[in-house]
PDB file of N, CA and C in Angstrom:
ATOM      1  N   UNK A   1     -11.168  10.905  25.684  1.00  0.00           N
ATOM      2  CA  UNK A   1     -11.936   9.704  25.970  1.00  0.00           C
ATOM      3  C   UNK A   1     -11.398   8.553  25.132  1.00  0.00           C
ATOM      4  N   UNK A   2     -11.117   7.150  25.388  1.00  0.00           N
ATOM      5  CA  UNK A   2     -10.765   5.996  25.049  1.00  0.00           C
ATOM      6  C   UNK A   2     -11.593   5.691  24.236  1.00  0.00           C
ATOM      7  N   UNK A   3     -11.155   5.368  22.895  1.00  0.00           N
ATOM      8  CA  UNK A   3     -11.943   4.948  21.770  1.00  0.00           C
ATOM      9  C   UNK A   3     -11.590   3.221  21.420  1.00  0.00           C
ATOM     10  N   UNK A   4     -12.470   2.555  21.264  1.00  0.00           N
ATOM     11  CA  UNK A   4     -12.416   1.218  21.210  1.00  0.00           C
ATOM     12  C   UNK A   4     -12.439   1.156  19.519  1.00  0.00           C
ATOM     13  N   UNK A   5     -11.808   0.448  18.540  1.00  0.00           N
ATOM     14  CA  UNK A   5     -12.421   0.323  17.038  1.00  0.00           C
ATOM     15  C   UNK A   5     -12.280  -0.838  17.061  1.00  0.00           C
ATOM     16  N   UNK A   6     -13.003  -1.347  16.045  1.00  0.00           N
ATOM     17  CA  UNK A   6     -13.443  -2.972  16.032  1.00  0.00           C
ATOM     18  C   UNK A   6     -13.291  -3.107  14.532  1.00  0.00           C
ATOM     19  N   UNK A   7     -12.169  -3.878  13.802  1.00  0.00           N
ATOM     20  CA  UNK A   7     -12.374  -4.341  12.371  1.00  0.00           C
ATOM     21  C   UNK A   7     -12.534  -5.771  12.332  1.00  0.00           C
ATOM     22  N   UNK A   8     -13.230  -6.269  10.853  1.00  0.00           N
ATOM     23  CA  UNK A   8     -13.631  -7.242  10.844  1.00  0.00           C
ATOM     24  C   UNK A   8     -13.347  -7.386   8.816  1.00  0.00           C
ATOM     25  N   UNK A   9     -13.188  -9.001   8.540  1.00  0.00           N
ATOM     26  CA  UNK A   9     -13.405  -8.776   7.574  1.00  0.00           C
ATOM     27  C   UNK A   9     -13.163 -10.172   6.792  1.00  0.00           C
ATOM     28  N   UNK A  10     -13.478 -10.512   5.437  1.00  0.00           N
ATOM     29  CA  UNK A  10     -13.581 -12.036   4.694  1.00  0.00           C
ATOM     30  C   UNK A  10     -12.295 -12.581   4.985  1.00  0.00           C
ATOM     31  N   UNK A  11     -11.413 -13.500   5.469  1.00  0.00           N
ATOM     32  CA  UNK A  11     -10.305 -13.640   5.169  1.00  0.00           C
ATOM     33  C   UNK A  11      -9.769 -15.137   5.618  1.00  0.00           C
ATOM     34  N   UNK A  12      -8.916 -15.792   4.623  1.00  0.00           N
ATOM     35  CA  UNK A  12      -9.222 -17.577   4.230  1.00  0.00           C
ATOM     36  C   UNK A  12      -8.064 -17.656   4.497  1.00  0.00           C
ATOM     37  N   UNK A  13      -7.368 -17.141   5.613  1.00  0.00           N
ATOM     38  CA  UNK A  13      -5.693 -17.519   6.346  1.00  0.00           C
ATOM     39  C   UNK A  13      -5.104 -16.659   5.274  1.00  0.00           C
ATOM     40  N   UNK A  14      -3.738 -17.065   6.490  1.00  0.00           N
ATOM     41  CA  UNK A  14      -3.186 -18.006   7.490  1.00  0.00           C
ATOM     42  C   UNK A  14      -4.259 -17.988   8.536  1.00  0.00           C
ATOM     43  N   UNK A  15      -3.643 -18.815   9.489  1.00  0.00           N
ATOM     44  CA  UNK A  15      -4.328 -18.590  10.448  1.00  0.00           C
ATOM     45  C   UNK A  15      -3.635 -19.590  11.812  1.00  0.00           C
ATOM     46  N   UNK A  16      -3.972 -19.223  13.161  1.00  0.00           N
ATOM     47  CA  UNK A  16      -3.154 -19.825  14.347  1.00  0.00           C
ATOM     48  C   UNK A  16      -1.506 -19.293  14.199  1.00  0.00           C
ATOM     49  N   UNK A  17      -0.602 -20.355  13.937  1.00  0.00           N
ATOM     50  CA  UNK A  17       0.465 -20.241  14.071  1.00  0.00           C
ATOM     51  C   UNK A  17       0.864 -19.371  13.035  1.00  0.00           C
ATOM     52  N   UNK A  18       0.231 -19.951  11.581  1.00  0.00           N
ATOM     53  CA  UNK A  18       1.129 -19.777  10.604  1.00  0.00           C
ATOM     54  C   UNK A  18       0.758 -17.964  10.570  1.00  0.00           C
ATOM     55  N   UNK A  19      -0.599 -17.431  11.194  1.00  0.00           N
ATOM     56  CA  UNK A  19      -0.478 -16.412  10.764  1.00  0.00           C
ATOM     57  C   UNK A  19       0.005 -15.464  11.974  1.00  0.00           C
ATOM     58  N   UNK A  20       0.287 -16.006  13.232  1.00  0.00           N
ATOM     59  CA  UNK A  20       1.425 -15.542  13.582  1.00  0.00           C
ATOM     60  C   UNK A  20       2.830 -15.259  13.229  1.00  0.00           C
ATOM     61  N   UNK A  21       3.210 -15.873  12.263  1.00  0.00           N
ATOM     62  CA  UNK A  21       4.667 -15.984  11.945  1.00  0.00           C
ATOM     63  C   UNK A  21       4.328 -15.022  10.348  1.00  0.00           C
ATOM     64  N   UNK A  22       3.236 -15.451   9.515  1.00  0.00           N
ATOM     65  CA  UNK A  22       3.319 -14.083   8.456  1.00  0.00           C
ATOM     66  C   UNK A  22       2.922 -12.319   9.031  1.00  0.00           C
ATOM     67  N   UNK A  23       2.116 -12.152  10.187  1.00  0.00           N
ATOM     68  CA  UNK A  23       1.928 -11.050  10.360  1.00  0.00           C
ATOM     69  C   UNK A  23       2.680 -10.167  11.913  1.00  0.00           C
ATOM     70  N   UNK A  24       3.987 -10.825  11.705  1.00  0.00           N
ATOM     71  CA  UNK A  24       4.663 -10.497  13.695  1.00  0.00           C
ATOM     72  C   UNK A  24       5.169  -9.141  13.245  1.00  0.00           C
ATOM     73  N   UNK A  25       5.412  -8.916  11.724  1.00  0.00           N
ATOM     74  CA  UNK A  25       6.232  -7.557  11.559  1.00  0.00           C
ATOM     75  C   UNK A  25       5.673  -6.765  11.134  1.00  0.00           C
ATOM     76  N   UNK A  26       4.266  -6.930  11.340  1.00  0.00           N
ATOM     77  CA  UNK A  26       3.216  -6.050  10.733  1.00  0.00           C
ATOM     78  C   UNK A  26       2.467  -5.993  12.271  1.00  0.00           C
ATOM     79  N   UNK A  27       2.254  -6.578  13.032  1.00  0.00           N
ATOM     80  CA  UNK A  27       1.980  -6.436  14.162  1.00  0.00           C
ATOM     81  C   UNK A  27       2.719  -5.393  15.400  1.00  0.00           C
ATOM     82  N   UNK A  28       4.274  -5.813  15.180  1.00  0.00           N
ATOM     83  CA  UNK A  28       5.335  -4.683  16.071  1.00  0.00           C
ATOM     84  C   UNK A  28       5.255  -3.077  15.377  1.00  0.00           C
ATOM     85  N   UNK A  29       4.924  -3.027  14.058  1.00  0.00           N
ATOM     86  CA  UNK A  29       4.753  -1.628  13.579  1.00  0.00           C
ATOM     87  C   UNK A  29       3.421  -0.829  14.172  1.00  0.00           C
ATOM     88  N   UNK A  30       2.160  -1.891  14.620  1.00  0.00           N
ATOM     89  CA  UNK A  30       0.964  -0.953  15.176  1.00  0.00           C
ATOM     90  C   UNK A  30       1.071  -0.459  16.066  1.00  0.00           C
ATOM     91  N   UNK A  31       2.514  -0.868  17.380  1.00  0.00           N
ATOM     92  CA  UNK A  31       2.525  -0.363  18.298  1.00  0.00           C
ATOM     93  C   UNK A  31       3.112   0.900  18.196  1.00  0.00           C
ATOM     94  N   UNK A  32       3.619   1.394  17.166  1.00  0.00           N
ATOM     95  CA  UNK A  32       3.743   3.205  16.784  1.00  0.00           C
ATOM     96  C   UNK A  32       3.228   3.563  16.284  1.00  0.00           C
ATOM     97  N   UNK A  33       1.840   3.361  16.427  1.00  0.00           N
ATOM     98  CA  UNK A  33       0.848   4.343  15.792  1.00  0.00           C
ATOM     99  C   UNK A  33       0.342   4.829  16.656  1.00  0.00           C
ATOM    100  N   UNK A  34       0.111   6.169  16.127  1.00  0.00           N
ATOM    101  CA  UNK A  34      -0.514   7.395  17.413  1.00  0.00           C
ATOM    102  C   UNK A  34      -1.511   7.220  18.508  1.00  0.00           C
ATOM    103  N   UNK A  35      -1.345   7.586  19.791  1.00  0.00           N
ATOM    104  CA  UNK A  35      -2.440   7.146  20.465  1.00  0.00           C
ATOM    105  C   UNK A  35      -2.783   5.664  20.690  1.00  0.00           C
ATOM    106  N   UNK A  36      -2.155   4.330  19.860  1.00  0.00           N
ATOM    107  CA  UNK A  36      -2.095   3.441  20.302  1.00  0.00           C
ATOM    108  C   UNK A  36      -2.206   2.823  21.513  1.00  0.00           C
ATOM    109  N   UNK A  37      -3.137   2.246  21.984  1.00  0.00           N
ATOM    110  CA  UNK A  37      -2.605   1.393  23.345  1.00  0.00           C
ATOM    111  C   UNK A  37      -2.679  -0.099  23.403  1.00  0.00           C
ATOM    112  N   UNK A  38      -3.770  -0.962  23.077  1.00  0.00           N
ATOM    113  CA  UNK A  38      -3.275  -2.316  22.474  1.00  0.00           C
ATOM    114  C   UNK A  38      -4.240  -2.870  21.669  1.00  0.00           C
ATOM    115  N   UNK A  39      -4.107  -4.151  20.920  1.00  0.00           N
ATOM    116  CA  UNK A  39      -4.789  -4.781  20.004  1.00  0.00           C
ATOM    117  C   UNK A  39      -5.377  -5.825  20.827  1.00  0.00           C
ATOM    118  N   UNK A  40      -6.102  -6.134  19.922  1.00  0.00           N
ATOM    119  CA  UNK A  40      -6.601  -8.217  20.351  1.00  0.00           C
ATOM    120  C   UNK A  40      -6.646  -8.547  18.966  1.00  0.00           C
ATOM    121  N   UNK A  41      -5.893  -9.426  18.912  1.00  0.00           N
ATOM    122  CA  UNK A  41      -6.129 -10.134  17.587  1.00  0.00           C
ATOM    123  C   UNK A  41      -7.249 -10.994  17.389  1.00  0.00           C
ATOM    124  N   UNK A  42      -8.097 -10.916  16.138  1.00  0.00           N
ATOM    125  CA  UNK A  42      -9.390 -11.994  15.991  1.00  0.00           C
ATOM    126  C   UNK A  42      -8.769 -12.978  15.022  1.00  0.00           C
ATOM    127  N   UNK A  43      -9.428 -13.759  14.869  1.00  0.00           N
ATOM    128  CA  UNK A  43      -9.120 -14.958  13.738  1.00  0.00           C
ATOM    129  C   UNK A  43     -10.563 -16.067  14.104  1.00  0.00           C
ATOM    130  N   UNK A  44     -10.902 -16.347  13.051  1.00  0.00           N
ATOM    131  CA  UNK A  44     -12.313 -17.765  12.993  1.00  0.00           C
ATOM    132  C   UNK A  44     -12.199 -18.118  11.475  1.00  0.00           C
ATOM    133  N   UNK A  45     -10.916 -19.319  11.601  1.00  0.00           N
ATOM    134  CA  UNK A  45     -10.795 -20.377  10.590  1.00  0.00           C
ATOM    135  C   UNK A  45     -12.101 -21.272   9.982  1.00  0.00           C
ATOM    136  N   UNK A  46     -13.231 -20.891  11.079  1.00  0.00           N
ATOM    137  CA  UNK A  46     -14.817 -21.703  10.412  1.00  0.00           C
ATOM    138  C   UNK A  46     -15.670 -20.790   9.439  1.00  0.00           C
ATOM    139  N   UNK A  47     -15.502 -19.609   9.917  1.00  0.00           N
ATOM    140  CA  UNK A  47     -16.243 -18.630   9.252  1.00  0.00           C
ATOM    141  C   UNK A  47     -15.539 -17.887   7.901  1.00  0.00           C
ATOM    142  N   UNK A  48     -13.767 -18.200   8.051  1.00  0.00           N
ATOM    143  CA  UNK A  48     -13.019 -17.185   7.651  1.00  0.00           C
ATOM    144  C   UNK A  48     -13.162 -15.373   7.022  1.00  0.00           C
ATOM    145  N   UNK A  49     -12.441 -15.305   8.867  1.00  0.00           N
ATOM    146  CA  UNK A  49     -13.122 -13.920   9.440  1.00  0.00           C
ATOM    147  C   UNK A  49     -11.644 -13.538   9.964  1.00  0.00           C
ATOM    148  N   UNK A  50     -11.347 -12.686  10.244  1.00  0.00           N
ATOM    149  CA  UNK A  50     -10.289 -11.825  10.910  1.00  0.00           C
ATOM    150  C   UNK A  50     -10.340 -10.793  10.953  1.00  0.00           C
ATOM    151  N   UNK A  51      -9.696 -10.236  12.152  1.00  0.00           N
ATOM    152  CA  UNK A  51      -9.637  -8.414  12.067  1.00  0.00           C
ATOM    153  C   UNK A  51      -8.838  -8.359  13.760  1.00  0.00           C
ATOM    154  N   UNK A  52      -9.389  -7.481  14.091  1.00  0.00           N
ATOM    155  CA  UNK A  52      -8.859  -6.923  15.595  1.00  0.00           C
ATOM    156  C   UNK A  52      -9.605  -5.791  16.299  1.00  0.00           C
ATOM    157  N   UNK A  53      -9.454  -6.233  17.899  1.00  0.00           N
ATOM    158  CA  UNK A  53      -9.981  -4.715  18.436  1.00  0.00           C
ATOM    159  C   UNK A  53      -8.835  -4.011  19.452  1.00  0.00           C
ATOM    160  N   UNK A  54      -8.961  -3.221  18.612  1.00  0.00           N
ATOM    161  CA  UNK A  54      -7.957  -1.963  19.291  1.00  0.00           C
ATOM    162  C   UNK A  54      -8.724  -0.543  20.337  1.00  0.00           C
ATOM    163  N   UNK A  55      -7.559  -0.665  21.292  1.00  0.00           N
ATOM    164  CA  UNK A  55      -7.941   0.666  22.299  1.00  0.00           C
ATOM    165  C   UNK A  55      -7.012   1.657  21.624  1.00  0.00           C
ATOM    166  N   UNK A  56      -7.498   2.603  21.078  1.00  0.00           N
ATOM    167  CA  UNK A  56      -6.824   4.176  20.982  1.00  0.00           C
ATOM    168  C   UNK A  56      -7.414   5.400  22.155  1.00  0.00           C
ATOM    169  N   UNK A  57      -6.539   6.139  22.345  1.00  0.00           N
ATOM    170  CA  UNK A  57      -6.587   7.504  23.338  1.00  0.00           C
ATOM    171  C   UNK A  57      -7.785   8.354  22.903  1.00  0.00           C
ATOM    172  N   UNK A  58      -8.334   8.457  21.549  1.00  0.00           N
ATOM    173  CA  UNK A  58      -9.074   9.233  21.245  1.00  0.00           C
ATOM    174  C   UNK A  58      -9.589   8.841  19.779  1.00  0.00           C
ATOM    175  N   UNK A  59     -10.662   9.695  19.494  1.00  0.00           N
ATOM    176  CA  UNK A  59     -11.150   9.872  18.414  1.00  0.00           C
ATOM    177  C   UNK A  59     -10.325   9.809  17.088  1.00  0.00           C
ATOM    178  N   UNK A  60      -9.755  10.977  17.087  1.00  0.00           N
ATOM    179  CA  UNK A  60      -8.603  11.786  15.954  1.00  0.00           C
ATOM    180  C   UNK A  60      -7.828  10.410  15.765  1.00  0.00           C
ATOM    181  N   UNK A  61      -7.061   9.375  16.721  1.00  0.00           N
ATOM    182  CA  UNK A  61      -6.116   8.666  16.638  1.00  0.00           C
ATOM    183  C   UNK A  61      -6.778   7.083  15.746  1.00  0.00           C
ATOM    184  N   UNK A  62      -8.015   7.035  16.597  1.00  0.00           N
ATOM    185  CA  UNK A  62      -8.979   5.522  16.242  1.00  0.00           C
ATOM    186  C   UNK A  62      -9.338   6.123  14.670  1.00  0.00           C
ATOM    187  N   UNK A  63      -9.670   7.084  14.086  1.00  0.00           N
ATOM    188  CA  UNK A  63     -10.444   7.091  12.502  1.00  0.00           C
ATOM    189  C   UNK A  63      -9.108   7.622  12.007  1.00  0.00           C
ATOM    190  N   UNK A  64      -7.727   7.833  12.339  1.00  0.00           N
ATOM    191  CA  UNK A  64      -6.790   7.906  11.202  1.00  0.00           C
ATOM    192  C   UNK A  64      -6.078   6.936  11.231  1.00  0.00           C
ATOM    193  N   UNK A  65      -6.099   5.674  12.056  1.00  0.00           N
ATOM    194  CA  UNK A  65      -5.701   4.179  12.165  1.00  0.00           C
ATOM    195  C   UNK A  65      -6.622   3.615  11.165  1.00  0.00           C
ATOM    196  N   UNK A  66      -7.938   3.531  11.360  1.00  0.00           N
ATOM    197  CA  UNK A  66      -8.906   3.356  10.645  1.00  0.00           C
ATOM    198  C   UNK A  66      -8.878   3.263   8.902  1.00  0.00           C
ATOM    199  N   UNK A  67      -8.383   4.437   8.826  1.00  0.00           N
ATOM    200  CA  UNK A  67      -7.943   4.765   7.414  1.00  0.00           C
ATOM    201  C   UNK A  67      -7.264   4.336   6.696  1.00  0.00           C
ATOM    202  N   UNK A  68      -5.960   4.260   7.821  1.00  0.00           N
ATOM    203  CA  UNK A  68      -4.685   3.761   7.321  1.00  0.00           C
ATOM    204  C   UNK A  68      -4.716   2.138   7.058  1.00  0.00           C
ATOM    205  N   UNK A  69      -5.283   1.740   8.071  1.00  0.00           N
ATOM    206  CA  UNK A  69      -5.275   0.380   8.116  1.00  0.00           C
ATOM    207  C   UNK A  69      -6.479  -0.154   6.944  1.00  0.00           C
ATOM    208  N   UNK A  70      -7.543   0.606   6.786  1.00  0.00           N
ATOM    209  CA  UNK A  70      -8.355   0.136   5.465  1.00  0.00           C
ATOM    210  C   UNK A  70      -7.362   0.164   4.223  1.00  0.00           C
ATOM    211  N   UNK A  71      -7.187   1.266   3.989  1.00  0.00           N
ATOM    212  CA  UNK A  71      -6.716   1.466   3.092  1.00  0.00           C
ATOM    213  C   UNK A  71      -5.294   0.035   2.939  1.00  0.00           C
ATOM    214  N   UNK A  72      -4.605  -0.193   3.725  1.00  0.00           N
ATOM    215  CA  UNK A  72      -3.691  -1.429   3.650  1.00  0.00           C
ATOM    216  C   UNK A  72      -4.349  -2.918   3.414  1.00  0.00           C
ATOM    217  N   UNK A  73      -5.604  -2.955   4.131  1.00  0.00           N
ATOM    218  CA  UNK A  73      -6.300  -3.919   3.821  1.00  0.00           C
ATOM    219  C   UNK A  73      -6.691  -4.471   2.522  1.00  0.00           C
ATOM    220  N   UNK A  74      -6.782  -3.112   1.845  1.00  0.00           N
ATOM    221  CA  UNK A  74      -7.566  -2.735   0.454  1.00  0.00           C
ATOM    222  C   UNK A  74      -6.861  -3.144  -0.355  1.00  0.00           C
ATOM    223  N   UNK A  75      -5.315  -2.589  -0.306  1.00  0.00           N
ATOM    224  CA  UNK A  75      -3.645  -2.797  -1.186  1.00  0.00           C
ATOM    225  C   UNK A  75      -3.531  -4.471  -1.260  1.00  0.00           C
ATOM    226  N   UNK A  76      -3.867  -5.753  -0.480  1.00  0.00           N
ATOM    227  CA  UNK A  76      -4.019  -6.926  -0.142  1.00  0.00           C
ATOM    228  C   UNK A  76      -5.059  -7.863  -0.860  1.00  0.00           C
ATOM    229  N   UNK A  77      -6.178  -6.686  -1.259  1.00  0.00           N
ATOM    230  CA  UNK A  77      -7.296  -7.447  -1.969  1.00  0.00           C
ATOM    231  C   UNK A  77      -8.386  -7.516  -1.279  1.00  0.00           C
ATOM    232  N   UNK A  78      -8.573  -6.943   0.115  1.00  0.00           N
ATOM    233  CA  UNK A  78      -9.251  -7.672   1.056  1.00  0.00           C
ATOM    234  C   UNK A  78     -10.463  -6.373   1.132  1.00  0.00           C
ATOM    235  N   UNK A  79     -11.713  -7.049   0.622  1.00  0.00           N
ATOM    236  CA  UNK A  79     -12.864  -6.179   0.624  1.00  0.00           C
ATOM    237  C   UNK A  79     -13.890  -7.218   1.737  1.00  0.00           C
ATOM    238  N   UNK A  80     -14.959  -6.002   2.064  1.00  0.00           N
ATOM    239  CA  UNK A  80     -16.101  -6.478   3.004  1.00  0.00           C
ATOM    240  C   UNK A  80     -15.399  -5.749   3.811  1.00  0.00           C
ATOM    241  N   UNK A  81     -14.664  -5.439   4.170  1.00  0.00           N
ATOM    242  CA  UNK A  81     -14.265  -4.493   5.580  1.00  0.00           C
ATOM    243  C   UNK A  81     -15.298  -4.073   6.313  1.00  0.00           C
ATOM    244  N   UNK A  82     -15.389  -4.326   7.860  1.00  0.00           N
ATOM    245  CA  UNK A  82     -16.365  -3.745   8.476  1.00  0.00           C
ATOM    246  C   UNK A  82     -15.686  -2.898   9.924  1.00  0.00           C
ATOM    247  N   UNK A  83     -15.979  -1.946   9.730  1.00  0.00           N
ATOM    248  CA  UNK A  83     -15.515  -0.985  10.998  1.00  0.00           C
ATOM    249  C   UNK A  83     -16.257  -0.495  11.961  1.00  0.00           C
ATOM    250  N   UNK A  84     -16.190  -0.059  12.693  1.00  0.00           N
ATOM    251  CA  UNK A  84     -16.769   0.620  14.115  1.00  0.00           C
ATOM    252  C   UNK A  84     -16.131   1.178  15.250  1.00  0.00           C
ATOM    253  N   UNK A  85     -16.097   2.402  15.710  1.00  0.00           N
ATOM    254  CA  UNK A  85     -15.431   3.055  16.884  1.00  0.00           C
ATOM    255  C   UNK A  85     -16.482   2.827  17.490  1.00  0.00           C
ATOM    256  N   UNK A  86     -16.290   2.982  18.950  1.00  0.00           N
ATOM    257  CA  UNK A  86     -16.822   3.008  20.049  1.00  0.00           C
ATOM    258  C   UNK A  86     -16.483   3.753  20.926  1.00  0.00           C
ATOM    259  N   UNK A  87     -17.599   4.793  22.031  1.00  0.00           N
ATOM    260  CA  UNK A  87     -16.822   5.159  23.217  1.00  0.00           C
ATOM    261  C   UNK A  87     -16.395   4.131  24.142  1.00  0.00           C
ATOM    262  N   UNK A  88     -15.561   4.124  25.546  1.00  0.00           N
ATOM    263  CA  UNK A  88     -15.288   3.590  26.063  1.00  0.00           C
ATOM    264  C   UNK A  88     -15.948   3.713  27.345  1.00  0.00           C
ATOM    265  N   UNK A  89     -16.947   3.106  28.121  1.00  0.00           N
ATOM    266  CA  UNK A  89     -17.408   3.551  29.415  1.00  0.00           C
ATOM    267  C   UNK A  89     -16.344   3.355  30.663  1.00  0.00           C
ATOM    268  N   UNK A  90     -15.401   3.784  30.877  1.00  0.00           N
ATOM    269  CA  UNK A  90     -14.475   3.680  31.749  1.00  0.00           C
ATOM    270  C   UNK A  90     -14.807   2.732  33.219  1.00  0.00           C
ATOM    271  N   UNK A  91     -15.542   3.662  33.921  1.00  0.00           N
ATOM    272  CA  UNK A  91     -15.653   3.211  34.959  1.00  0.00           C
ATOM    273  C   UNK A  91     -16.445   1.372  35.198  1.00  0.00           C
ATOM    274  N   UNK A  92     -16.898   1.319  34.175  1.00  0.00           N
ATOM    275  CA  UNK A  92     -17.535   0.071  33.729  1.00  0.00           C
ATOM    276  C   UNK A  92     -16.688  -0.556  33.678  1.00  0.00           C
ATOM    277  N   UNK A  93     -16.182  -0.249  32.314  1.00  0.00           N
ATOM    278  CA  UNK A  93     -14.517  -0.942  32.062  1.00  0.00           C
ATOM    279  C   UNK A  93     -13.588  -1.435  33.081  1.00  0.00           C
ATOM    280  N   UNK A  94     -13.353  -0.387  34.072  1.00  0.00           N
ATOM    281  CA  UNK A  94     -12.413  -1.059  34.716  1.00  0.00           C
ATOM    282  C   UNK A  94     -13.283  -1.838  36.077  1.00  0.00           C
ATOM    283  N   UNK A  95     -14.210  -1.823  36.125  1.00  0.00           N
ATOM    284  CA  UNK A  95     -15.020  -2.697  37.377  1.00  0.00           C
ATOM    285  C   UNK A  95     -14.631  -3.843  36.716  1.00  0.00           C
ATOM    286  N   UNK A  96     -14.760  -4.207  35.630  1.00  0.00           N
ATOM    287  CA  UNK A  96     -14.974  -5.680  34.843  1.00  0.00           C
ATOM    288  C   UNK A  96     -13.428  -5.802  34.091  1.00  0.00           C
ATOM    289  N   UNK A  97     -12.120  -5.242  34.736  1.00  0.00           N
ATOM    290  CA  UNK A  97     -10.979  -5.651  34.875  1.00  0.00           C
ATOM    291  C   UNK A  97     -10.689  -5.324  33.418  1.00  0.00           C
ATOM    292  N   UNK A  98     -11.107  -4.027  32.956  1.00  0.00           N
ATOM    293  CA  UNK A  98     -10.469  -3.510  31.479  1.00  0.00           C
ATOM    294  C   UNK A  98      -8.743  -3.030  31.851  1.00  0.00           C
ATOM    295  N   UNK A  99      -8.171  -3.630  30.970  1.00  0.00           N
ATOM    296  CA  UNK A  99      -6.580  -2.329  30.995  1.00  0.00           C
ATOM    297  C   UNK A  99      -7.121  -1.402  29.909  1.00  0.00           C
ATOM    298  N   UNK A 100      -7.017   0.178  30.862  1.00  0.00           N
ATOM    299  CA  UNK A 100      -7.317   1.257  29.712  1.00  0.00           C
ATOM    300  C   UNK A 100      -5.859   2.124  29.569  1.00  0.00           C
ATOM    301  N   UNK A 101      -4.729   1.558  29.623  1.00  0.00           N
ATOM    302  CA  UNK A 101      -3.766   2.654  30.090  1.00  0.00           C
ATOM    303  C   UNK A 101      -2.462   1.374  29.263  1.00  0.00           C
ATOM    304  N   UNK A 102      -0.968   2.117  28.532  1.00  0.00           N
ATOM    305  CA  UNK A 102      -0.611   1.746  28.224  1.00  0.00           C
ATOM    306  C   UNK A 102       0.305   0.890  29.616  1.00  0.00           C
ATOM    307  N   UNK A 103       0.853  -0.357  29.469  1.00  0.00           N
ATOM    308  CA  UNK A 103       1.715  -1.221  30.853  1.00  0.00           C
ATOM    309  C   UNK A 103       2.937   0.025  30.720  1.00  0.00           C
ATOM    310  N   UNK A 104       3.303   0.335  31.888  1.00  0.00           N
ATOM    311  CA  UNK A 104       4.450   1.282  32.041  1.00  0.00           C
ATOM    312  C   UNK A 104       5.746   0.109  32.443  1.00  0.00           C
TER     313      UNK A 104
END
Protein backbone atom coordinates (compact mmCIF):
# COMPACT_ATOMS: atom_id res chain seq x y z
CA UNK A 1 0.00 0.00 0.00
CA UNK A 2 1.26 3.67 -0.94
CA UNK A 3 2.42 5.53 1.96
CA UNK A 4 2.20 9.32 1.80
CA UNK A 5 4.83 11.09 4.65
CA UNK A 6 4.51 14.62 5.27
CA UNK A 7 7.60 16.62 6.94
CA UNK A 8 7.46 19.90 8.19
CA UNK A 9 9.65 22.08 10.08
CA UNK A 10 11.18 25.89 11.53
CA UNK A 11 13.27 26.99 8.71
CA UNK A 12 14.46 30.89 7.79
CA UNK A 13 15.78 30.00 3.99
CA UNK A 14 16.92 29.96 1.44
CA UNK A 15 14.11 30.01 -0.13
CA UNK A 16 12.41 30.23 -4.03
CA UNK A 17 15.32 30.31 -6.24
CA UNK A 18 18.09 30.54 -4.02
CA UNK A 19 16.97 27.41 -2.32
CA UNK A 20 16.65 25.75 -5.39
CA UNK A 21 20.14 26.19 -6.37
CA UNK A 22 21.49 25.25 -2.51
CA UNK A 23 19.38 22.04 -2.30
CA UNK A 24 19.34 20.49 -6.37
CA UNK A 25 22.09 17.93 -5.12
CA UNK A 26 20.42 16.97 -2.23
CA UNK A 27 17.24 16.73 -4.04
CA UNK A 28 18.67 14.26 -7.17
CA UNK A 29 20.02 11.90 -4.26
CA UNK A 30 16.15 11.30 -2.85
CA UNK A 31 15.35 9.88 -5.99
CA UNK A 32 17.47 6.62 -4.83
CA UNK A 33 15.98 6.04 -1.98
CA UNK A 34 14.08 2.87 -1.58
CA UNK A 35 10.63 2.66 -2.64
CA UNK A 36 10.77 6.25 -3.61
CA UNK A 37 8.30 7.63 -6.00
CA UNK A 38 8.12 11.49 -5.80
CA UNK A 39 8.42 14.58 -3.60
CA UNK A 40 6.61 18.04 -3.50
CA UNK A 41 8.64 20.45 -2.23
CA UNK A 42 7.07 22.95 0.59
CA UNK A 43 8.56 26.28 1.38
CA UNK A 44 6.44 29.51 3.31
CA UNK A 45 8.99 32.40 3.48
CA UNK A 46 5.96 34.16 5.87
CA UNK A 47 5.81 31.58 8.36
CA UNK A 48 9.39 30.18 7.80
CA UNK A 49 8.35 26.63 7.32
CA UNK A 50 9.68 23.98 4.93
CA UNK A 51 9.64 20.35 4.46
CA UNK A 52 8.04 18.05 1.73
CA UNK A 53 5.48 15.42 0.89
CA UNK A 54 6.64 12.34 -0.39
CA UNK A 55 4.87 9.14 -1.99
CA UNK A 56 6.78 5.90 -0.91
CA UNK A 57 5.64 2.13 -2.01
CA UNK A 58 5.20 1.18 1.52
CA UNK A 59 5.49 1.39 5.07
CA UNK A 60 9.13 -0.20 5.69
CA UNK A 61 10.39 2.41 2.86
CA UNK A 62 8.28 5.85 4.25
CA UNK A 63 9.68 5.30 8.29
CA UNK A 64 13.35 4.40 7.10
CA UNK A 65 13.33 7.69 4.82
CA UNK A 66 11.82 9.16 7.79
CA UNK A 67 14.73 8.39 9.87
CA UNK A 68 17.21 9.03 7.62
CA UNK A 69 16.04 12.21 6.62
CA UNK A 70 15.39 13.35 10.48
CA UNK A 71 18.25 12.40 11.48
CA UNK A 72 20.02 14.76 8.46
CA UNK A 73 17.77 17.42 9.42
CA UNK A 74 19.06 17.14 12.97
CA UNK A 75 23.10 17.13 11.64
CA UNK A 76 21.89 20.95 10.15
CA UNK A 77 20.54 22.20 13.46
CA UNK A 78 17.09 21.98 12.45
CA UNK A 79 14.71 21.01 15.43
CA UNK A 80 10.69 21.13 15.69
CA UNK A 81 10.54 18.45 13.09
CA UNK A 82 7.12 17.32 12.49
CA UNK A 83 6.30 14.00 10.74
CA UNK A 84 3.43 11.90 9.64
CA UNK A 85 2.81 8.80 7.33
CA UNK A 86 -0.30 8.30 5.89
CA UNK A 87 -2.21 5.53 4.08
CA UNK A 88 -2.98 6.27 0.64
CA UNK A 89 -6.76 5.81 -0.46
CA UNK A 90 -6.03 4.86 -4.02
CA UNK A 91 -9.03 4.75 -5.72
CA UNK A 92 -9.85 8.26 -4.35
CA UNK A 93 -6.54 9.28 -5.30
CA UNK A 94 -6.66 8.60 -8.62
CA UNK A 95 -10.46 9.89 -9.28
CA UNK A 96 -8.97 13.33 -8.15
CA UNK A 97 -5.95 12.87 -10.73
CA UNK A 98 -3.24 11.47 -8.07
CA UNK A 99 0.11 10.01 -9.92
CA UNK A 100 0.59 6.89 -7.67
CA UNK A 101 3.13 5.07 -9.89
CA UNK A 102 6.68 6.02 -10.76
CA UNK A 103 6.58 8.08 -14.87
CA UNK A 104 8.04 5.10 -16.90
Amino acid sequence: MYKLLQIDFPFTGPFGEEMTAAFGELAATINDEPGFIWKVWTENRTTEEAGGIYLFDGQENAQAYLIKHTERLESFGISGIKARIFDVNEPLSLLNKATLAVAQ
